[in-house]
Protein backbone atom coordinates (compact mmCIF):
# COMPACT_ATOMS: atom_id res chain seq x y z
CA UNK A 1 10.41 -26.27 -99.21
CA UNK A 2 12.03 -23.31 -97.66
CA UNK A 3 8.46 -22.27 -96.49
CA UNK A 4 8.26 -25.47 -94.74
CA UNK A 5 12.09 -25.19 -93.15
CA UNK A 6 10.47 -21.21 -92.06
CA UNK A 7 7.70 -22.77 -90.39
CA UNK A 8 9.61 -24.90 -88.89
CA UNK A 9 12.24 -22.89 -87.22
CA UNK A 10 9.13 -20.77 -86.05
CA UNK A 11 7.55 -23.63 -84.51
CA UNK A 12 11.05 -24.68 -82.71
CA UNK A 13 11.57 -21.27 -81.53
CA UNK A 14 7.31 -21.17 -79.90
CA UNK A 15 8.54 -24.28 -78.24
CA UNK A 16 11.89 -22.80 -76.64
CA UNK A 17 10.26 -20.07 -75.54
CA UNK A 18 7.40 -21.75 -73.95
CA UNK A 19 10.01 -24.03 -72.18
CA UNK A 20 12.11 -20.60 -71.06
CA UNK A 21 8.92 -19.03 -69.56
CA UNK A 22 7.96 -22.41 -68.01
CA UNK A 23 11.22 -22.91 -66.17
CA UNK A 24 11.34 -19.26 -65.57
CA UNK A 25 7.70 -19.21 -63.80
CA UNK A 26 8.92 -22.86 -62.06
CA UNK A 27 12.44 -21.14 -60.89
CA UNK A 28 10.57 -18.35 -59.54
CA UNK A 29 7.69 -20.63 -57.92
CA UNK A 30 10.39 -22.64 -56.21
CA UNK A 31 12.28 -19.34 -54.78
CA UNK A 32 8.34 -17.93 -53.99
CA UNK A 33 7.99 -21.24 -51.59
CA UNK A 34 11.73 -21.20 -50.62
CA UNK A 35 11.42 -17.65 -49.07
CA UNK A 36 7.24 -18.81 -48.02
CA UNK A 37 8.76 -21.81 -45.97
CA UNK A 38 11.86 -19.93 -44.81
CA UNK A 39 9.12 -16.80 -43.41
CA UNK A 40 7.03 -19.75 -41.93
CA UNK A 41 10.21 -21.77 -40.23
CA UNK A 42 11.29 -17.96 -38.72
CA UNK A 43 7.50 -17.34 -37.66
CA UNK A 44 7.18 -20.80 -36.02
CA UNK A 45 10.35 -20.60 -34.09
CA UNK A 46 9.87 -16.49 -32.83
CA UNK A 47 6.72 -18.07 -31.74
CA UNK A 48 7.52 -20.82 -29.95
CA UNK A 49 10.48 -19.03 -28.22
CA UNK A 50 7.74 -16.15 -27.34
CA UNK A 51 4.71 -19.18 -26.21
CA UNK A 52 7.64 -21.03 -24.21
CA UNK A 53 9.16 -18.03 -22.37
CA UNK A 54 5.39 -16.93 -21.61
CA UNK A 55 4.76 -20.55 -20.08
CA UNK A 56 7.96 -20.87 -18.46
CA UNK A 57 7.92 -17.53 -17.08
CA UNK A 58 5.32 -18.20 -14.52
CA UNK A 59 7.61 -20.61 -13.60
CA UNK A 60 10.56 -19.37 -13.54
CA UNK A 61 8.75 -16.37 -11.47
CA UNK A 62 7.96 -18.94 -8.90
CA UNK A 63 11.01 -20.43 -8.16
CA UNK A 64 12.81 -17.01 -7.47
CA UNK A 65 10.15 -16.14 -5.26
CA UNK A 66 10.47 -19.84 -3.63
CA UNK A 67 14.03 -19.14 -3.50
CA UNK A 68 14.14 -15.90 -2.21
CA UNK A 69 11.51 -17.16 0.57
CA UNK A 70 13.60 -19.71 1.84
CA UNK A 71 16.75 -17.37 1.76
CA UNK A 72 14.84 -14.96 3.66
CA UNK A 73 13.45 -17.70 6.27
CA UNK A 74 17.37 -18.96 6.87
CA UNK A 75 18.15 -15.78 7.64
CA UNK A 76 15.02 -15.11 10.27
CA UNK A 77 15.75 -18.54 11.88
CA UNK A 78 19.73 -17.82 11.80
CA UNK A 79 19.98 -14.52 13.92
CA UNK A 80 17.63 -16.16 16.99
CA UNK A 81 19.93 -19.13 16.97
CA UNK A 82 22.97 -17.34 16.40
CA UNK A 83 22.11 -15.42 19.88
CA UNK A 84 21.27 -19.07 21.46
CA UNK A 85 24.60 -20.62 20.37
CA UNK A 86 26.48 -17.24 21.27
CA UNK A 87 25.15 -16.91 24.52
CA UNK A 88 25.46 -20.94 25.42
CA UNK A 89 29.08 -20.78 24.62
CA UNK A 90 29.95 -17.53 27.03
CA UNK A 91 28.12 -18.80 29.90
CA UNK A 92 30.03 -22.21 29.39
CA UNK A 93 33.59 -20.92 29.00
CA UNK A 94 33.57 -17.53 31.43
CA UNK A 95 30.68 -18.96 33.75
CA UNK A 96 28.71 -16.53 35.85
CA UNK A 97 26.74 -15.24 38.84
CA UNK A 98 23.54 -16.62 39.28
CA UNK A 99 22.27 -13.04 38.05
CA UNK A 100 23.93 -13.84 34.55
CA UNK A 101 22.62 -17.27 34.29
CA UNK A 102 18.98 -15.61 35.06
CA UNK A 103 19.52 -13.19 32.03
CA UNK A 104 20.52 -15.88 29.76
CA UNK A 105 17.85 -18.03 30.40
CA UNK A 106 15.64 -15.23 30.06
CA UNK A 107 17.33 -13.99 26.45
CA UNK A 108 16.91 -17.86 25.07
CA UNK A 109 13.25 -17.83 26.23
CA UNK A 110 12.81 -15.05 24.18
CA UNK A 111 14.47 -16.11 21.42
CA UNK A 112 12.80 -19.39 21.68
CA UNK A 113 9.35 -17.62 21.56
CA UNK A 114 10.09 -15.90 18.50
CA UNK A 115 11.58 -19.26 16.73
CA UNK A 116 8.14 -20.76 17.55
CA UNK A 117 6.06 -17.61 16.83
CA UNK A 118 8.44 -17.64 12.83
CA UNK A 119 8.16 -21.64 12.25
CA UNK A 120 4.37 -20.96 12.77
CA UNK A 121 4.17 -18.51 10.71
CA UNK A 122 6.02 -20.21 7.81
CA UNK A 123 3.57 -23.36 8.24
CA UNK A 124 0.49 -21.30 8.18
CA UNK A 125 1.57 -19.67 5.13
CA UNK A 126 2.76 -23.08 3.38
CA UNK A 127 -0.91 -23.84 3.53
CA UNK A 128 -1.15 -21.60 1.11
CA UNK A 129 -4.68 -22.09 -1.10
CA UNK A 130 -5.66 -24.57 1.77
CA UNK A 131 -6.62 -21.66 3.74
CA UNK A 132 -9.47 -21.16 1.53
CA UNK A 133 -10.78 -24.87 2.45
CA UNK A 134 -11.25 -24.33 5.95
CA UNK A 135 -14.65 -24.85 7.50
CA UNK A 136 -16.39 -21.77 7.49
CA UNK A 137 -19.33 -21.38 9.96
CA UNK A 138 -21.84 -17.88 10.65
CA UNK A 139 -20.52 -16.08 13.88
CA UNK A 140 -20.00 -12.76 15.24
CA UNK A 141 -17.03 -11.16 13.93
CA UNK A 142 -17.55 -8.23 17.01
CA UNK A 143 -17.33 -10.97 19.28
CA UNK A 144 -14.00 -12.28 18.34
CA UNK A 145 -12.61 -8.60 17.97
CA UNK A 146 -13.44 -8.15 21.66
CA UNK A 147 -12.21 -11.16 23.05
CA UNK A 148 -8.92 -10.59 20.98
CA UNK A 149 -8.95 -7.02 22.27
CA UNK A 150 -9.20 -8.32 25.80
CA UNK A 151 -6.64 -11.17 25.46
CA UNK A 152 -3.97 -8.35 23.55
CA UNK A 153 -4.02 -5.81 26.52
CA UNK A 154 -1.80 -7.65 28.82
CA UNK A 155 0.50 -7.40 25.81
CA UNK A 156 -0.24 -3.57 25.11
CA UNK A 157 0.24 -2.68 28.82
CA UNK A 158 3.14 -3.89 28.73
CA UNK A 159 4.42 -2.28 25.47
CA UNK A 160 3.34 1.35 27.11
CA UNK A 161 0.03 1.57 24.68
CA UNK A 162 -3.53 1.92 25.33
CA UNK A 163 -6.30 -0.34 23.88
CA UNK A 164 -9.80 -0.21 23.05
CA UNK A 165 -12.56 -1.59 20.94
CA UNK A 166 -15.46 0.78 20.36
CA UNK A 167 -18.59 -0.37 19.64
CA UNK A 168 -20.90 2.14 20.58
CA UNK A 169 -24.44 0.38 19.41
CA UNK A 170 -23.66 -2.94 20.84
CA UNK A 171 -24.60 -4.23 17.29
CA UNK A 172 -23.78 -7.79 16.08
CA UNK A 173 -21.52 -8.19 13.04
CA UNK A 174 -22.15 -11.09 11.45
CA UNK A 175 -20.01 -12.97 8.75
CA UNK A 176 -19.05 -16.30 7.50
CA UNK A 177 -15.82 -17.23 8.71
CA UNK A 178 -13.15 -19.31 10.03
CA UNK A 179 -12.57 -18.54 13.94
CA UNK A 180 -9.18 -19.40 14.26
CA UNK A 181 -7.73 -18.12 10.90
CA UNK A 182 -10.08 -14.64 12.25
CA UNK A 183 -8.50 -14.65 15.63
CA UNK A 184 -4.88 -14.87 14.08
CA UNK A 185 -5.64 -12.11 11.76
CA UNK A 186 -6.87 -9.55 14.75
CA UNK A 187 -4.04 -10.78 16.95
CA UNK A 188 -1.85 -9.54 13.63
CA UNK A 189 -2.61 -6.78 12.75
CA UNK A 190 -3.42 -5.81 16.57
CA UNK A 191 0.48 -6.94 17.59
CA UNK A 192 1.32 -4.90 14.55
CA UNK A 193 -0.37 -1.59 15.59
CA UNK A 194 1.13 -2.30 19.41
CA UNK A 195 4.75 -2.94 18.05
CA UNK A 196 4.92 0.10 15.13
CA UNK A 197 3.43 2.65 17.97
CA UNK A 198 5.11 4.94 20.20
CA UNK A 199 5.63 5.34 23.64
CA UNK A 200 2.21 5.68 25.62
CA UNK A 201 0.21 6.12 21.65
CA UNK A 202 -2.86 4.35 21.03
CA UNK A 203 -4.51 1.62 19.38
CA UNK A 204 -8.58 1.49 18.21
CA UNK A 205 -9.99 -1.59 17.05
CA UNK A 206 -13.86 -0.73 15.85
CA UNK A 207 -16.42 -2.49 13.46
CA UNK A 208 -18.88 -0.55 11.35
CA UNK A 209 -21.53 -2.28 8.68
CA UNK A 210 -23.22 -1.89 5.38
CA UNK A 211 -25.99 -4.22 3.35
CA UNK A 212 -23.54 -6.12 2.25
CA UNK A 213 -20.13 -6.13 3.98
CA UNK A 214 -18.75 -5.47 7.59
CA UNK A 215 -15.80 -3.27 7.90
CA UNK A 216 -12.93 -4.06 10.61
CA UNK A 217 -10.78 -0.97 11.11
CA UNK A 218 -7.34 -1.18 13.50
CA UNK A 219 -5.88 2.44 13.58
CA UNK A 220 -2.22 3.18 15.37
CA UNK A 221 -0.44 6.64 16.48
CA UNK A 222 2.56 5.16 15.69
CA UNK A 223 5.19 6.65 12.91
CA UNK A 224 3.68 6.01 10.14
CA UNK A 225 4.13 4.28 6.73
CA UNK A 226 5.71 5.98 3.73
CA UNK A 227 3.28 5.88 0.81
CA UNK A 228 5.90 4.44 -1.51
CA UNK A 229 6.45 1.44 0.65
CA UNK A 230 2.73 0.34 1.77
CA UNK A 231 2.74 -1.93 -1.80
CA UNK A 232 5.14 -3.53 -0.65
CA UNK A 233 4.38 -4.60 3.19
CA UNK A 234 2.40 -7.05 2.21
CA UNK A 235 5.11 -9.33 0.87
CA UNK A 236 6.84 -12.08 2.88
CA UNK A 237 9.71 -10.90 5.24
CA UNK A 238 9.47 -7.34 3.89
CA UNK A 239 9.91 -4.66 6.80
CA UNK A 240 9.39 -1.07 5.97
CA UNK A 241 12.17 1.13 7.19
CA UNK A 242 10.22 2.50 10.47
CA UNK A 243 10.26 -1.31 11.53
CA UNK A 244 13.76 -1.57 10.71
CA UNK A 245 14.69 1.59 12.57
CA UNK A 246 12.03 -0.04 15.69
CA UNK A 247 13.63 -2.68 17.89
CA UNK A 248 11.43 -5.39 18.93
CA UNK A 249 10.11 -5.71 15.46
CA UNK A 250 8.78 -9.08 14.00
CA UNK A 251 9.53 -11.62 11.13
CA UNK A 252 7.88 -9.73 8.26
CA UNK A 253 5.34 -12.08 7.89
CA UNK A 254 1.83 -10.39 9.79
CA UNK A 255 0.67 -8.89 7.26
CA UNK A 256 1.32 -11.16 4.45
CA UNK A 257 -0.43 -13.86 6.90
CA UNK A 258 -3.26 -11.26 6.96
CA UNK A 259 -3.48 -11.29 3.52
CA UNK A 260 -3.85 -14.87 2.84
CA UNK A 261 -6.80 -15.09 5.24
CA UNK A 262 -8.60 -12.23 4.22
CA UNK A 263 -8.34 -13.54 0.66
CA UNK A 264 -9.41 -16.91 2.09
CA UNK A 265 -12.88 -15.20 3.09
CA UNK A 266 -13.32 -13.31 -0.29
CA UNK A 267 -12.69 -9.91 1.94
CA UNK A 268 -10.53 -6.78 0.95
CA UNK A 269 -7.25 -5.09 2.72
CA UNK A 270 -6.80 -1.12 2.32
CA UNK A 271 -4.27 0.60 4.38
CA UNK A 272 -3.98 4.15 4.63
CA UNK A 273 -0.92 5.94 6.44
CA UNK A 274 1.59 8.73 6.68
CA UNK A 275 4.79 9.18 8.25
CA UNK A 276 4.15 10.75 11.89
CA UNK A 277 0.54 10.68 11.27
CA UNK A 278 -0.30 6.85 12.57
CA UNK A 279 -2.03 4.04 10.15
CA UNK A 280 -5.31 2.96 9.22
CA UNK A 281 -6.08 -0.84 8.72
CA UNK A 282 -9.52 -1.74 6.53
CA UNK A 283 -10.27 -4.99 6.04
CA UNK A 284 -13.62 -5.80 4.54
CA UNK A 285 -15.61 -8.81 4.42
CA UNK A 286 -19.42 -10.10 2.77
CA UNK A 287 -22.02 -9.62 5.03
CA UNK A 288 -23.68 -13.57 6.07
């Protein structure tokens, strides 16, 4: 009997135990997938904070630049029209001699010209990738830089600065292009190179060509561009200090306009300058 009551007790005991390690191993299984699930809940969010902030960044990126771009534009089109309004309202309440009326008129045509010459410039540019879908057509890009070279001199006469296209071998430079997107971007970077020079300096406008591309180059003896600021001229409204410090100085917008249609023909931009020592304009494009 007592043996019995032993084995028993011994078998009771097995059975606690078993039940102690069991709930043990299922208490520590449940904290195993509490701390799993917690891990994969922390993961999941950090990850969809870092996948959202990556998507939204492009975004966000966007509308500062938007933002800044029309903050920049109101204050283009404001100065111009503050001039108009300022002017308007002298001539009104003091009156004037015929000789003052003449200079007014003469101030708000200028002003006018470079409110039409801006709002341009903003439309081209909110064509954006459109640019790109232009007709493009085979023609002679040495062609165009002449006849822009001719139609600029009145311009460069007038601004005290000789200039020339060189093209010594008469050669024809052929390319697949858009004419009038290729006219505004000599006229451009020609204005440019007549506005940033100095008093009786020069301009050169010449073509060279490869197998495969044909090289425009537009070189100044103007101030100069501080290496630190050339990454930057490119962007919309951005004026280097030397155009600041110029008057007679435009919107900001040439080059970046230059950009966008160079990228339009699958060409290339380099600019190479140093203060006192005139720029160098390259602008590359494939060979038709």
């Amino acid at each position: 009997m007592d043996n019995l009551e032993y084995q028993g007790g011994a078998g009771e005991n097995d059975a606690s135990m078993e039940a102690q390690i069991v709930e043990r191993a299922q208490s520590r299984l449940e904290a195993t997938l509490l701390i799993v699930d917690g891990l994969i809940l922390v993961l999941t969010g950090g990850l969809s904070y870092y996948v959202a902030g990556k998507t939204l960044r492009p975004v966000e990126d966007a509308y500062a630049a938007q933002k800044k771009f029309v903050a920049d534009a109101a204050h283009e089109l404001r100065t111009p029209l503050t001039v108009l309004r300022t002017g308007a309202e002298t001539v009104l309440s003091e009156g004037g001699s015929k000789a003052e009326y003449e200079k007014y008129i003469r101030d708000s045509l200028e002003e006018s010209e470079f409110l039409t010459g801006l709002v341009n410039d903003l439309l081209f540019l909110a064509r954006g990738r459109d640019l790109g879908k232009a007709e493009q057509v085979k023609l002679d890009f040495g062609l165009i830089a002449r006849q822009q070279t001719e139609f600029m001199t009145p311009y460069a006469r007038m601004k005290k600065v000789r200039l020339s296209y060189v093209n010594g071998d008469n050669a024809n430079y052929f390319i697949k292009g858009n004419p009038d997107q290729l006219k505004r971007l000599l006229n451009n970077l020609i204005k440019n190179a007549i506005d940033y020079n100095r008093e009786n300096g020069e301009v050169d406008i010449s073509l060279s060509s490869g197998i495969k591309q044909t090289v425009l180059r537009v070189a100044d003896t103007g101030g100069g561009i501080d290496s630190t600021e050339i990454p930057n001229i490119y962007k919309r409204f951005y004026k280097s200090d030397a155009a600041r410090a110029r008057a007679g100085g435009g919107s900001g917008l040439g080059l970046s306009i230059v950009r966008e249609i160079v990228e339009a023909h699958k060409g290339k931009i380099d600019i190479k300058s140093k203060p006192e020592a005139g720029t160098e304009v390259f602008v590359s494009f494939p060979a038709a």
